[in-house]
PDB file of N, CA and C in Angstrom:
ATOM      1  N   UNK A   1       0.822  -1.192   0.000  1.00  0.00           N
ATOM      2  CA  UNK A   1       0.000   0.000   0.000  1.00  0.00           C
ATOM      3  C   UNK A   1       0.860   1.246   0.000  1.00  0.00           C
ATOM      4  N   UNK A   2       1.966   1.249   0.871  1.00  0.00           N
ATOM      5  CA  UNK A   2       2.854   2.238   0.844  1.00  0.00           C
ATOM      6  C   UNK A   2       3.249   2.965  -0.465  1.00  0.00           C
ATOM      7  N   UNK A   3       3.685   1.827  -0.998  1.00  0.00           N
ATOM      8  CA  UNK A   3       4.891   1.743  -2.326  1.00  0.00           C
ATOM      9  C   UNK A   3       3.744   2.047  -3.377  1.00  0.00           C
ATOM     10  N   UNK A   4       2.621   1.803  -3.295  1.00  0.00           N
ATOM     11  CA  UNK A   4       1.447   2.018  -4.141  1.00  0.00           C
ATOM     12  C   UNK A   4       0.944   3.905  -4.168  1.00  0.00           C
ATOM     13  N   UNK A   5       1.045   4.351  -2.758  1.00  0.00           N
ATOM     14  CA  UNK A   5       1.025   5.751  -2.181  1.00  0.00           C
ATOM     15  C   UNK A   5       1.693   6.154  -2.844  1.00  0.00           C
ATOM     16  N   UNK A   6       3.104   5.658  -2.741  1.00  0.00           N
ATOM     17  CA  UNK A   6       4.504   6.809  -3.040  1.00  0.00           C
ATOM     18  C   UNK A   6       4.174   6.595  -4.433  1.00  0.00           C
ATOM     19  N   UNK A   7       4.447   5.633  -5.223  1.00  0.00           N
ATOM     20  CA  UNK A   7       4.363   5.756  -6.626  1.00  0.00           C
ATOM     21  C   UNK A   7       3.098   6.948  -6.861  1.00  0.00           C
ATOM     22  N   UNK A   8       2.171   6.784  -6.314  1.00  0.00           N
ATOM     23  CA  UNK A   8       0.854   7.520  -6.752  1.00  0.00           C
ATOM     24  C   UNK A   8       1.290   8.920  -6.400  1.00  0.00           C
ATOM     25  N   UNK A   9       2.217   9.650  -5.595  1.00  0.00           N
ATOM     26  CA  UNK A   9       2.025  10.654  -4.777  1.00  0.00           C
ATOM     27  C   UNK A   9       3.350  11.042  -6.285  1.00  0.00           C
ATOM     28  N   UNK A  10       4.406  10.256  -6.505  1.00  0.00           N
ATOM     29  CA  UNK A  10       5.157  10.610  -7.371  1.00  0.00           C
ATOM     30  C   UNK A  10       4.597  11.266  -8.550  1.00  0.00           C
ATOM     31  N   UNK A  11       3.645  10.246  -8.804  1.00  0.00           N
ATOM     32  CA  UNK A  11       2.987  10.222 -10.093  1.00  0.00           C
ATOM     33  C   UNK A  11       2.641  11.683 -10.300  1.00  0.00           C
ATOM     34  N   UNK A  12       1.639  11.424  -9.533  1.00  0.00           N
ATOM     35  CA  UNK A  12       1.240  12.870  -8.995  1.00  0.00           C
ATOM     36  C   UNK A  12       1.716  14.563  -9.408  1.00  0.00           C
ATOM     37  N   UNK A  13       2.825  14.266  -8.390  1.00  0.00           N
ATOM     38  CA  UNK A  13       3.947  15.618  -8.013  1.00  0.00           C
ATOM     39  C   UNK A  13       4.766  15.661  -9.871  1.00  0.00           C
ATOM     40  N   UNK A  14       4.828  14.417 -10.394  1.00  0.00           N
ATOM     41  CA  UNK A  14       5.969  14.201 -11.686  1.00  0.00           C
ATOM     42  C   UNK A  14       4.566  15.120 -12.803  1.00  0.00           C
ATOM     43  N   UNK A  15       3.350  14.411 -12.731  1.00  0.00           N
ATOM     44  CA  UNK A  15       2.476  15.382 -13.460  1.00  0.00           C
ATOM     45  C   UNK A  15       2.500  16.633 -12.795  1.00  0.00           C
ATOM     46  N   UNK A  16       1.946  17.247 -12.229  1.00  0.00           N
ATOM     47  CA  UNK A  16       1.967  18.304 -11.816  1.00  0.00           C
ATOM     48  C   UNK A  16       3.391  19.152 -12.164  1.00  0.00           C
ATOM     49  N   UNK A  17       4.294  18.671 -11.545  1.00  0.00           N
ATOM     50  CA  UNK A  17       5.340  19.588 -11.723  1.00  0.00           C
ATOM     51  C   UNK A  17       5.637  19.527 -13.370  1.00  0.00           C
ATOM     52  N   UNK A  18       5.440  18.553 -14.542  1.00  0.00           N
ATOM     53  CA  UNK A  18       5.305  18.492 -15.948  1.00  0.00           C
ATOM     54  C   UNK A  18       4.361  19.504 -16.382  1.00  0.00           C
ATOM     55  N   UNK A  19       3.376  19.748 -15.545  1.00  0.00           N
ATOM     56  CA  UNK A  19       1.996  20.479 -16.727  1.00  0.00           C
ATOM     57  C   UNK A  19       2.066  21.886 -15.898  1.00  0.00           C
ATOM     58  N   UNK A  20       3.127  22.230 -14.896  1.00  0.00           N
ATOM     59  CA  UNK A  20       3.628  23.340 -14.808  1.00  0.00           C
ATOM     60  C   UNK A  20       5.064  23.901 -15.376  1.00  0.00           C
ATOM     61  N   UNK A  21       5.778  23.046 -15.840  1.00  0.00           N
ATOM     62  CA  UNK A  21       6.782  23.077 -16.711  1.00  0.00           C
ATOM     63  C   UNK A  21       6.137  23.794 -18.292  1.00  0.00           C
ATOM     64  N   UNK A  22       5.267  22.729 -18.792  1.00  0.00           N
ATOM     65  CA  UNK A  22       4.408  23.353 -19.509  1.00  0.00           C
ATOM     66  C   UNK A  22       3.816  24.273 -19.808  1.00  0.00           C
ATOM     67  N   UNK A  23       3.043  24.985 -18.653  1.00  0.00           N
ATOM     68  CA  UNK A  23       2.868  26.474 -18.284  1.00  0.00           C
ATOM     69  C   UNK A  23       3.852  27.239 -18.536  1.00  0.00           C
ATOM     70  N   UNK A  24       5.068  26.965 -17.691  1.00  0.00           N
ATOM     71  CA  UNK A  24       6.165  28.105 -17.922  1.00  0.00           C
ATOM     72  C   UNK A  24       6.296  27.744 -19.115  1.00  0.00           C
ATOM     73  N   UNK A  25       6.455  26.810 -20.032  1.00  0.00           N
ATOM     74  CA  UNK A  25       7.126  26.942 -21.353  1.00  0.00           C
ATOM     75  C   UNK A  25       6.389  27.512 -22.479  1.00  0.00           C
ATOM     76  N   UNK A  26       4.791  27.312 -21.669  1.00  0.00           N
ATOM     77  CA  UNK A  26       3.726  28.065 -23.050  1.00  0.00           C
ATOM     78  C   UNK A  26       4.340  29.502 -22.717  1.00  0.00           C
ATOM     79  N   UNK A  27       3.830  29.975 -21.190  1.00  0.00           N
ATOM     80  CA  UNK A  27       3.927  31.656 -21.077  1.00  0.00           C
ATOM     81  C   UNK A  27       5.571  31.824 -21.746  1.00  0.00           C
ATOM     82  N   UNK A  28       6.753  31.208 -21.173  1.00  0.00           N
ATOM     83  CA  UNK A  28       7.640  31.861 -22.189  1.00  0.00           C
ATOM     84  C   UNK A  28       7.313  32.375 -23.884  1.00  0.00           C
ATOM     85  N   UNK A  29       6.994  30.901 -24.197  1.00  0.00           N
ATOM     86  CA  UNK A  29       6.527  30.957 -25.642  1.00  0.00           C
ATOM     87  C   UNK A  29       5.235  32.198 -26.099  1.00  0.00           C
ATOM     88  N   UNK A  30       5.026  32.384 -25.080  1.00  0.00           N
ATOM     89  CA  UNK A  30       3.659  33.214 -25.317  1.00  0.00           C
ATOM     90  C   UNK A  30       4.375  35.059 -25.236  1.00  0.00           C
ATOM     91  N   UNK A  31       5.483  34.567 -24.401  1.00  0.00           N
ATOM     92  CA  UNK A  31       6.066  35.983 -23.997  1.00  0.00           C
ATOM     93  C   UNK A  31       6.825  36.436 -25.256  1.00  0.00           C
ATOM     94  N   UNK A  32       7.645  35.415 -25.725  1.00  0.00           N
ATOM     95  CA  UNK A  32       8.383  35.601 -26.650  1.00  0.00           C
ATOM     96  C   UNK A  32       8.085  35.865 -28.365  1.00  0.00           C
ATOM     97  N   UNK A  33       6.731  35.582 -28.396  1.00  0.00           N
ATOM     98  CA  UNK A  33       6.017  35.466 -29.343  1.00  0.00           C
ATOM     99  C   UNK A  33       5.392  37.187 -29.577  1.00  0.00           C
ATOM    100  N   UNK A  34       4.720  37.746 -27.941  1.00  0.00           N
ATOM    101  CA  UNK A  34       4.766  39.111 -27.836  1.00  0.00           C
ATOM    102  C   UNK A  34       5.583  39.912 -28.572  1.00  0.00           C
ATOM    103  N   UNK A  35       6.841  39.570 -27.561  1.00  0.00           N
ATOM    104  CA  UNK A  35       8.017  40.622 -27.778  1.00  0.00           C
ATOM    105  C   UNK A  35       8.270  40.629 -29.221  1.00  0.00           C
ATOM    106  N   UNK A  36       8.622  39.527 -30.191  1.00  0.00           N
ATOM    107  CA  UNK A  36       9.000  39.601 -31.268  1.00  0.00           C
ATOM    108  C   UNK A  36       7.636  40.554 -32.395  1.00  0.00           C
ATOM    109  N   UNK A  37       6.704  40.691 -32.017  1.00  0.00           N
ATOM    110  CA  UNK A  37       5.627  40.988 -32.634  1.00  0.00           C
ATOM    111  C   UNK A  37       6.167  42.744 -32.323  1.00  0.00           C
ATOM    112  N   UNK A  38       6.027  42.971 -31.222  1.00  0.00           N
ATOM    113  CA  UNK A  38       6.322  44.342 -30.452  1.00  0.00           C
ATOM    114  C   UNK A  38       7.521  44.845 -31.163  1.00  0.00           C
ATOM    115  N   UNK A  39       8.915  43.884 -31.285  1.00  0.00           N
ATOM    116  CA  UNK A  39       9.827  44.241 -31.913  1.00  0.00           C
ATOM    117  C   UNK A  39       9.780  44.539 -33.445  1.00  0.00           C
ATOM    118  N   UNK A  40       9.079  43.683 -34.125  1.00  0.00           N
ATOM    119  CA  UNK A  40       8.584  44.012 -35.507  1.00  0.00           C
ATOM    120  C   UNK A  40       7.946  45.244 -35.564  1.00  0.00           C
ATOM    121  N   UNK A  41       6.619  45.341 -34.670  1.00  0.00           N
ATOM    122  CA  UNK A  41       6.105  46.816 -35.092  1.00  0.00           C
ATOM    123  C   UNK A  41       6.960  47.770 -34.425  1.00  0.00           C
ATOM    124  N   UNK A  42       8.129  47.837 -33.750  1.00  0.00           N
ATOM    125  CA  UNK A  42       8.917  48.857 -33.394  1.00  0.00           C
ATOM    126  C   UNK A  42       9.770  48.739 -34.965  1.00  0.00           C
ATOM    127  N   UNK A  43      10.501  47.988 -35.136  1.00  0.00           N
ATOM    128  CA  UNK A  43      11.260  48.227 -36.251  1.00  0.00           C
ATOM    129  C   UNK A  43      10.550  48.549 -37.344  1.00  0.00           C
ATOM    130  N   UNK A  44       8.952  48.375 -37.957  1.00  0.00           N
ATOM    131  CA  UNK A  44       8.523  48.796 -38.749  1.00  0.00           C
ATOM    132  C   UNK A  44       8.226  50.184 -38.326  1.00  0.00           C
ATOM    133  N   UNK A  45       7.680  50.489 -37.308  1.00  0.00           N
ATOM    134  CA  UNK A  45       7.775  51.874 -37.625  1.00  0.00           C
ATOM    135  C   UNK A  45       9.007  52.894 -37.282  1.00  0.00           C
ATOM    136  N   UNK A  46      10.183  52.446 -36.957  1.00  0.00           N
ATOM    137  CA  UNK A  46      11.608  52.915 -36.866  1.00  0.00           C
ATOM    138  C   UNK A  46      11.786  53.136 -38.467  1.00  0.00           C
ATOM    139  N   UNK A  47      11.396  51.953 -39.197  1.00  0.00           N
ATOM    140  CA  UNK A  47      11.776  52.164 -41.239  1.00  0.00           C
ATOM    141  C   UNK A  47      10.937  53.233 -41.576  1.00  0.00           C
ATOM    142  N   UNK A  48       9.504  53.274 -41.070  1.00  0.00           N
ATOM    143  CA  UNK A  48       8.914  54.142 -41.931  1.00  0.00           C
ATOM    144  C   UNK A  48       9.308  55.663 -41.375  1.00  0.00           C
ATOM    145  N   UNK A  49       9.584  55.963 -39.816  1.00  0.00           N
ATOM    146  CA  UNK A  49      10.407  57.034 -39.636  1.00  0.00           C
ATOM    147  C   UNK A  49      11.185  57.578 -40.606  1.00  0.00           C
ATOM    148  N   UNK A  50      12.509  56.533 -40.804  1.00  0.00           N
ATOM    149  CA  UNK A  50      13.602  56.725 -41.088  1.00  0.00           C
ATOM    150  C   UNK A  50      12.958  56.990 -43.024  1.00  0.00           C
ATOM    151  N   UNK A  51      12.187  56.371 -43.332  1.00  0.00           N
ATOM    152  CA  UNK A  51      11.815  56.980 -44.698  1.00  0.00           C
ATOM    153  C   UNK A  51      11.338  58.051 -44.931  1.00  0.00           C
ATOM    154  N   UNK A  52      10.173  58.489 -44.082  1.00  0.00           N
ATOM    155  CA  UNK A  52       9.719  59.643 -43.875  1.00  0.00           C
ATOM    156  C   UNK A  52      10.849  60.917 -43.790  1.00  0.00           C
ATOM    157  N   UNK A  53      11.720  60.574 -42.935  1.00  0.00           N
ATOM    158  CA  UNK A  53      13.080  61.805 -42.668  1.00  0.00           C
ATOM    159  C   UNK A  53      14.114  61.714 -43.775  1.00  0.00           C
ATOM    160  N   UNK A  54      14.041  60.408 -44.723  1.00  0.00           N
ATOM    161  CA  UNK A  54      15.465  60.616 -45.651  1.00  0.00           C
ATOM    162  C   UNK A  54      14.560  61.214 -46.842  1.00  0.00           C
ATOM    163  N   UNK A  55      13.216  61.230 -47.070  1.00  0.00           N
ATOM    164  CA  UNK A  55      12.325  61.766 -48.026  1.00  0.00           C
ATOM    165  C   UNK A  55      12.619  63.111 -47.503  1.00  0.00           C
ATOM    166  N   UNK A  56      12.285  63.697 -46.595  1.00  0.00           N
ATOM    167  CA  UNK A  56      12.335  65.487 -46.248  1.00  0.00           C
ATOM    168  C   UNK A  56      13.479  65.654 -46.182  1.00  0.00           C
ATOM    169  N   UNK A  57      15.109  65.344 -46.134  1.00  0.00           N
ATOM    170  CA  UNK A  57      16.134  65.898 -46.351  1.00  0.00           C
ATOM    171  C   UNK A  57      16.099  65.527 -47.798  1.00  0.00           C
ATOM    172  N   UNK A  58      15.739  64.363 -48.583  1.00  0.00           N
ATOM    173  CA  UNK A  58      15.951  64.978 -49.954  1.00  0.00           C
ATOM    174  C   UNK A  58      15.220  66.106 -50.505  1.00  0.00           C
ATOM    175  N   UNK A  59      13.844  66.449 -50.171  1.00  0.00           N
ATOM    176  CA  UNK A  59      12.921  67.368 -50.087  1.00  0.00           C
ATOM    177  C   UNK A  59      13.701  68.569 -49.972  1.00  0.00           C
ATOM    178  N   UNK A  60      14.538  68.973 -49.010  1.00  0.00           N
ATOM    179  CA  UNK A  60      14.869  70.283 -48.075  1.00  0.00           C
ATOM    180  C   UNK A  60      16.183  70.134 -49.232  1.00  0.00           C
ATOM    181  N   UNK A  61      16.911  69.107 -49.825  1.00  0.00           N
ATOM    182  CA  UNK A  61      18.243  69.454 -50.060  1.00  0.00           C
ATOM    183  C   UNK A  61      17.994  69.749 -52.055  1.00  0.00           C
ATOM    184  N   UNK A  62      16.045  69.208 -52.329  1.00  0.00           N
ATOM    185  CA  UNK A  62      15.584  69.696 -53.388  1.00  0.00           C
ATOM    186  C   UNK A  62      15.769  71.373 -53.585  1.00  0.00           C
ATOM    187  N   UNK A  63      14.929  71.608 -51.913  1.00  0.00           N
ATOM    188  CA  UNK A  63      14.078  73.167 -51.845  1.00  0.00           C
ATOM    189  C   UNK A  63      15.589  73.750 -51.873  1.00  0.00           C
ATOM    190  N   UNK A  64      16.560  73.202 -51.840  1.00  0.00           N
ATOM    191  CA  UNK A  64      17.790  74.546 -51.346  1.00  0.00           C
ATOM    192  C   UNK A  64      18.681  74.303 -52.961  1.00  0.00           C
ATOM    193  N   UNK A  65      18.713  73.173 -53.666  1.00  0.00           N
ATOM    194  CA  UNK A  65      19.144  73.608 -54.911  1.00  0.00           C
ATOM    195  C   UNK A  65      18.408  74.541 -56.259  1.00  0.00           C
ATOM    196  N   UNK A  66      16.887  74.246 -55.472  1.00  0.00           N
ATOM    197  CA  UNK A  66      15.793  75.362 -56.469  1.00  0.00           C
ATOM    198  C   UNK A  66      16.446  77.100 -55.133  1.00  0.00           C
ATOM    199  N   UNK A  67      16.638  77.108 -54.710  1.00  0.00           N
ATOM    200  CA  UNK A  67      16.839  78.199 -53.956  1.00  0.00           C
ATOM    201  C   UNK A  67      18.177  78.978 -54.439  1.00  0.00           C
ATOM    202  N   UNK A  68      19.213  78.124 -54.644  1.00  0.00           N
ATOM    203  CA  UNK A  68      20.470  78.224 -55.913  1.00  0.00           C
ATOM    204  C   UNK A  68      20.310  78.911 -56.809  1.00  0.00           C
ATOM    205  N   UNK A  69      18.993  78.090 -57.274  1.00  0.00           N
ATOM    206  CA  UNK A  69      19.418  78.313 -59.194  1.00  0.00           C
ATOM    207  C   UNK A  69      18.132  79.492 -59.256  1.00  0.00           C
ATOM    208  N   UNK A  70      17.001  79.805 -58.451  1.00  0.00           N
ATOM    209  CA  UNK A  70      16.523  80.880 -58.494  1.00  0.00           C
ATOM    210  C   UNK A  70      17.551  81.834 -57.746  1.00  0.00           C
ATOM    211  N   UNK A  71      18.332  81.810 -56.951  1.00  0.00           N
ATOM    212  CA  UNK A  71      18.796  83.009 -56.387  1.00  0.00           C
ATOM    213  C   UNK A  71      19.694  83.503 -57.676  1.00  0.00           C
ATOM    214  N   UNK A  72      20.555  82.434 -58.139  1.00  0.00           N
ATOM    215  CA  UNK A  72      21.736  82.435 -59.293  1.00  0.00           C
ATOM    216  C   UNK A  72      20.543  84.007 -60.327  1.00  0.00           C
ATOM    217  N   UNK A  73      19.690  82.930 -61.066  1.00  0.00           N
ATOM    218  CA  UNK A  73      18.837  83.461 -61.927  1.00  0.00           C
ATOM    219  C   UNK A  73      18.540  84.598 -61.603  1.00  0.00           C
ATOM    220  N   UNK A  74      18.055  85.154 -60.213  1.00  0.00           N
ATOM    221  CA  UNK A  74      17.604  86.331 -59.547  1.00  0.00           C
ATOM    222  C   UNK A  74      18.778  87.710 -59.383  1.00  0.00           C
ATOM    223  N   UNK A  75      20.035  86.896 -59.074  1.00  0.00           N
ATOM    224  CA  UNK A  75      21.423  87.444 -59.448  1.00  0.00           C
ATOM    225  C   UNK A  75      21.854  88.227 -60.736  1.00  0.00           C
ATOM    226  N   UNK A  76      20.931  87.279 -61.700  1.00  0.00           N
ATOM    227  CA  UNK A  76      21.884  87.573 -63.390  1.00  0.00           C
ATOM    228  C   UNK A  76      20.561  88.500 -63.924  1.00  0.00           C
ATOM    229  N   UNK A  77      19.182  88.091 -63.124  1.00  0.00           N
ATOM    230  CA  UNK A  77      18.311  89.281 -63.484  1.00  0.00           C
ATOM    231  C   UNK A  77      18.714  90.325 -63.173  1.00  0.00           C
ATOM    232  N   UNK A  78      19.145  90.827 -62.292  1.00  0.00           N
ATOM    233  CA  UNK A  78      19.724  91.660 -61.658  1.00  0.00           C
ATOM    234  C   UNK A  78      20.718  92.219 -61.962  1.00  0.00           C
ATOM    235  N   UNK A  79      21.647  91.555 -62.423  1.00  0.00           N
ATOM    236  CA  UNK A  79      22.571  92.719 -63.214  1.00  0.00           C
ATOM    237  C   UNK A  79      22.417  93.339 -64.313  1.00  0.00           C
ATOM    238  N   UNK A  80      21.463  92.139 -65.105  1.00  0.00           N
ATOM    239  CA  UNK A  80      20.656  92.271 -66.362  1.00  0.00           C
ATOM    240  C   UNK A  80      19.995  93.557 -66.362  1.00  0.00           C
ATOM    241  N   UNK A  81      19.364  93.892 -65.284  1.00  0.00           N
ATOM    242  CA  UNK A  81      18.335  95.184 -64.926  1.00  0.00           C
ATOM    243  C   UNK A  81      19.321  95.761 -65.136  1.00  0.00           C
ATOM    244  N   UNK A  82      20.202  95.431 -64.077  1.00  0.00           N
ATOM    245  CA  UNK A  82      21.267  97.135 -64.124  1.00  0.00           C
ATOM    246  C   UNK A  82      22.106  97.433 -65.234  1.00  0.00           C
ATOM    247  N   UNK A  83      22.438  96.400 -65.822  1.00  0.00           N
ATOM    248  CA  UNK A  83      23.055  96.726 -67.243  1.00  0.00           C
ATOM    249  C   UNK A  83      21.777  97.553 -68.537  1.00  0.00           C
ATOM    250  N   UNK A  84      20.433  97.014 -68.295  1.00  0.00           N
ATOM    251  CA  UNK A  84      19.466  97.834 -69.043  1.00  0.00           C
ATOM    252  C   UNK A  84      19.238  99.397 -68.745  1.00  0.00           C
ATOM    253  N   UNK A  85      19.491  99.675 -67.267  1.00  0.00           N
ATOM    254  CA  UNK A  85      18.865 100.832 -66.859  1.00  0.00           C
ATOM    255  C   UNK A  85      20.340 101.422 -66.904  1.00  0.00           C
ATOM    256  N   UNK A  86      21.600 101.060 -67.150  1.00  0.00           N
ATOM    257  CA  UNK A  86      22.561 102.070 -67.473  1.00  0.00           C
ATOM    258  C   UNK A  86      22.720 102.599 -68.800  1.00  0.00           C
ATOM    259  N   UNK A  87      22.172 101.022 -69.838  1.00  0.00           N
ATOM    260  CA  UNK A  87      22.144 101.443 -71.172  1.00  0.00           C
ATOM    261  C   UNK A  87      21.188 102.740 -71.226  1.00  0.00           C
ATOM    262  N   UNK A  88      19.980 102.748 -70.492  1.00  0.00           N
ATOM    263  CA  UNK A  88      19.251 103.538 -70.682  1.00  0.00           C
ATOM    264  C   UNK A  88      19.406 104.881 -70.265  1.00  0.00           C
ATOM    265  N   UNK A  89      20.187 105.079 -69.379  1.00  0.00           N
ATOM    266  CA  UNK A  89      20.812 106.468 -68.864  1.00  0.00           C
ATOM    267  C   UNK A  89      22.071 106.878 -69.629  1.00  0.00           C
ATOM    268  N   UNK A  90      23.114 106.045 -70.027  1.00  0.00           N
ATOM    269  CA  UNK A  90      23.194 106.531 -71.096  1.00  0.00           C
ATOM    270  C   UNK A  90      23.031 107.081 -72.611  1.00  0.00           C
ATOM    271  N   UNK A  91      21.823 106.253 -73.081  1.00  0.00           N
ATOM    272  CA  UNK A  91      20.789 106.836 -74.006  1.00  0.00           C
ATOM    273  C   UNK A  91      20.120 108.013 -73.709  1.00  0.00           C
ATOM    274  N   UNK A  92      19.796 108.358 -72.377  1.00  0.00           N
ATOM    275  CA  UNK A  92      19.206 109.352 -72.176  1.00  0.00           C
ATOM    276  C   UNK A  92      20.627 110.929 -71.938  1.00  0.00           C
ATOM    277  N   UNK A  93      21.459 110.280 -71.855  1.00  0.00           N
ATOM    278  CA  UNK A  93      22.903 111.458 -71.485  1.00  0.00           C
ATOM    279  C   UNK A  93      22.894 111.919 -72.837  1.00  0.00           C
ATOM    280  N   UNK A  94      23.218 110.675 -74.113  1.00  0.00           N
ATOM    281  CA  UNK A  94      23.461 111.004 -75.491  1.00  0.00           C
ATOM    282  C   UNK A  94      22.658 111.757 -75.875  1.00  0.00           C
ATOM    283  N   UNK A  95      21.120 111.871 -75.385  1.00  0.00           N
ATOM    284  CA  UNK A  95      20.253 112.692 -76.000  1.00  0.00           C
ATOM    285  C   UNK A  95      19.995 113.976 -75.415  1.00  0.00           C
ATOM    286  N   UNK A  96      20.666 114.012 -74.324  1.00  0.00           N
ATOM    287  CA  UNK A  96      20.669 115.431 -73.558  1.00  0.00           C
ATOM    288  C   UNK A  96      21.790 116.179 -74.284  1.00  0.00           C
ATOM    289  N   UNK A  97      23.077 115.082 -74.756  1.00  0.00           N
ATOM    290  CA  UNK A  97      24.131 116.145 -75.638  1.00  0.00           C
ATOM    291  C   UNK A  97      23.607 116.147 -76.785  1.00  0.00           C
ATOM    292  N   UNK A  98      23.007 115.546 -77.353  1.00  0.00           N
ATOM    293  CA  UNK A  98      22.511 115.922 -78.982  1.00  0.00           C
ATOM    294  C   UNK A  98      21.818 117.131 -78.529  1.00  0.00           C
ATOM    295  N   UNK A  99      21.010 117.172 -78.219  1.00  0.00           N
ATOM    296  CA  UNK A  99      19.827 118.472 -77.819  1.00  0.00           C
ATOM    297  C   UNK A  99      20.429 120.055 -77.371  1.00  0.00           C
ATOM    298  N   UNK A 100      21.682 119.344 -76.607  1.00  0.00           N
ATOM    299  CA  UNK A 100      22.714 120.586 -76.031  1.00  0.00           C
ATOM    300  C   UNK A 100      23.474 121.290 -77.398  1.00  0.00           C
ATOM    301  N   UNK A 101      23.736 119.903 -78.301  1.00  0.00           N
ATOM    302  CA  UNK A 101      24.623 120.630 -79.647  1.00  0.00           C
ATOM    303  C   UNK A 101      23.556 121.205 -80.513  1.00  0.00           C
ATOM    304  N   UNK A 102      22.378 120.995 -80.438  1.00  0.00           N
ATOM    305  CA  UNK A 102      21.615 121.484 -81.572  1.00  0.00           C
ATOM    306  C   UNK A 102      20.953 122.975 -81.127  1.00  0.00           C
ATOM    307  N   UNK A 103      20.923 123.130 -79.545  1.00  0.00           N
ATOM    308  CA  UNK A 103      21.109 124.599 -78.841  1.00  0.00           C
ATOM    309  C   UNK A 103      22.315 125.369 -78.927  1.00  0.00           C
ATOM    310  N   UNK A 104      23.722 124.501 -78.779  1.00  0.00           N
ATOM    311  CA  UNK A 104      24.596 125.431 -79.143  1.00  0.00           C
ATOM    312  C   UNK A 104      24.904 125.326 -81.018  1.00  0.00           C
ATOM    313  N   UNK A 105      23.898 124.658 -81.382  1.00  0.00           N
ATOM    314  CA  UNK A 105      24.809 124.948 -83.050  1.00  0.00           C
ATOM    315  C   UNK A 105      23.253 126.225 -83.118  1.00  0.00           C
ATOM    316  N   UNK A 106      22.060 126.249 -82.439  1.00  0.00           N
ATOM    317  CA  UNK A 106      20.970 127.151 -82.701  1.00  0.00           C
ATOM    318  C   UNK A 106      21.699 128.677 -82.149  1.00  0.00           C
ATOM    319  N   UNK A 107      22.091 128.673 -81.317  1.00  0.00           N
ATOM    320  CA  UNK A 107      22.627 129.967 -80.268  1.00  0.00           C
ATOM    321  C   UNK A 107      23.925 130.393 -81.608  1.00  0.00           C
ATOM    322  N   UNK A 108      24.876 129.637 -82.270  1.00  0.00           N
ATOM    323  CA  UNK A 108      25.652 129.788 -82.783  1.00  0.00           C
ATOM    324  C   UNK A 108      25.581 130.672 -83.897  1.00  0.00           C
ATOM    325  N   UNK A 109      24.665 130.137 -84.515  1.00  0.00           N
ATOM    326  CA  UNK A 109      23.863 130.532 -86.033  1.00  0.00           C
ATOM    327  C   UNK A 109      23.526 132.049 -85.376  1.00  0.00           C
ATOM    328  N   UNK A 110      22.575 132.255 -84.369  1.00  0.00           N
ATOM    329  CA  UNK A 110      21.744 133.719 -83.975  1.00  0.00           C
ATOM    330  C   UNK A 110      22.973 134.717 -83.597  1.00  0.00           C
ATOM    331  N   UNK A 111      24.106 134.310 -83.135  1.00  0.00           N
ATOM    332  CA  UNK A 111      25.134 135.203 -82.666  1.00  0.00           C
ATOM    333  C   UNK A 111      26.009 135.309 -83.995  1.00  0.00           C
ATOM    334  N   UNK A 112      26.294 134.704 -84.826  1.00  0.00           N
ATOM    335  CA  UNK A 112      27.146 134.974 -85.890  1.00  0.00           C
ATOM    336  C   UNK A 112      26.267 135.318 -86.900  1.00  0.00           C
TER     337      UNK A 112
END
């Protein structure tokens, strides 16, 4: 009867302590199964970060070579102007001396 006990009490304690082995090995498995899920959607959205930010520095390093070539352009308008509006002041000098010689060739004629 003893040996019948102990075997039974073994039996017992050997299941038990098995289908709590079990337990811990599902919840690990269950834990680990989490984390890797958790870790995926961290690293997926770490990529789409990191896409999002290498898209706006190409964006920003777009906006600053259009910022170049309009400033460049805005530059050469610009001298462009000022090279027009000198041509034009000197067109307007030439015609102040034509006008001056045709007063002094008019004044010339009335005095001689």
């Amino acid at each position: 009867l003893s040996n019948n006990l102990a075997a039974s009490v073994d039996a017992s304690v050997s299941t038990a302590l098995q289908a709590q082995a079990n337990k811990s090995t599902a919840s690990i498995d269950e834990r680990f199964e989490n984390t890797k899920k958790r870790f995926s959607k961290i690293t997926t959205t770490l990529k789409e970060r990191i896409d999002t930010l290498q898209a706006k520095v190409a964006d920003t390093y777009d906006k600053i070579e259009d910022a170049k070539l309009k400033s460049t352009s805005a530059d050469a308008m610009t001298v462009s102007d000022i090279e027009h509006r000198l041509q034009s002041i000197r067109n307007q000098i030439g015609a102040i001396k034509d006008e001056e010689k045709v007063k002094f060739a008019r004044h010339k004629e009335q005095v001689d």
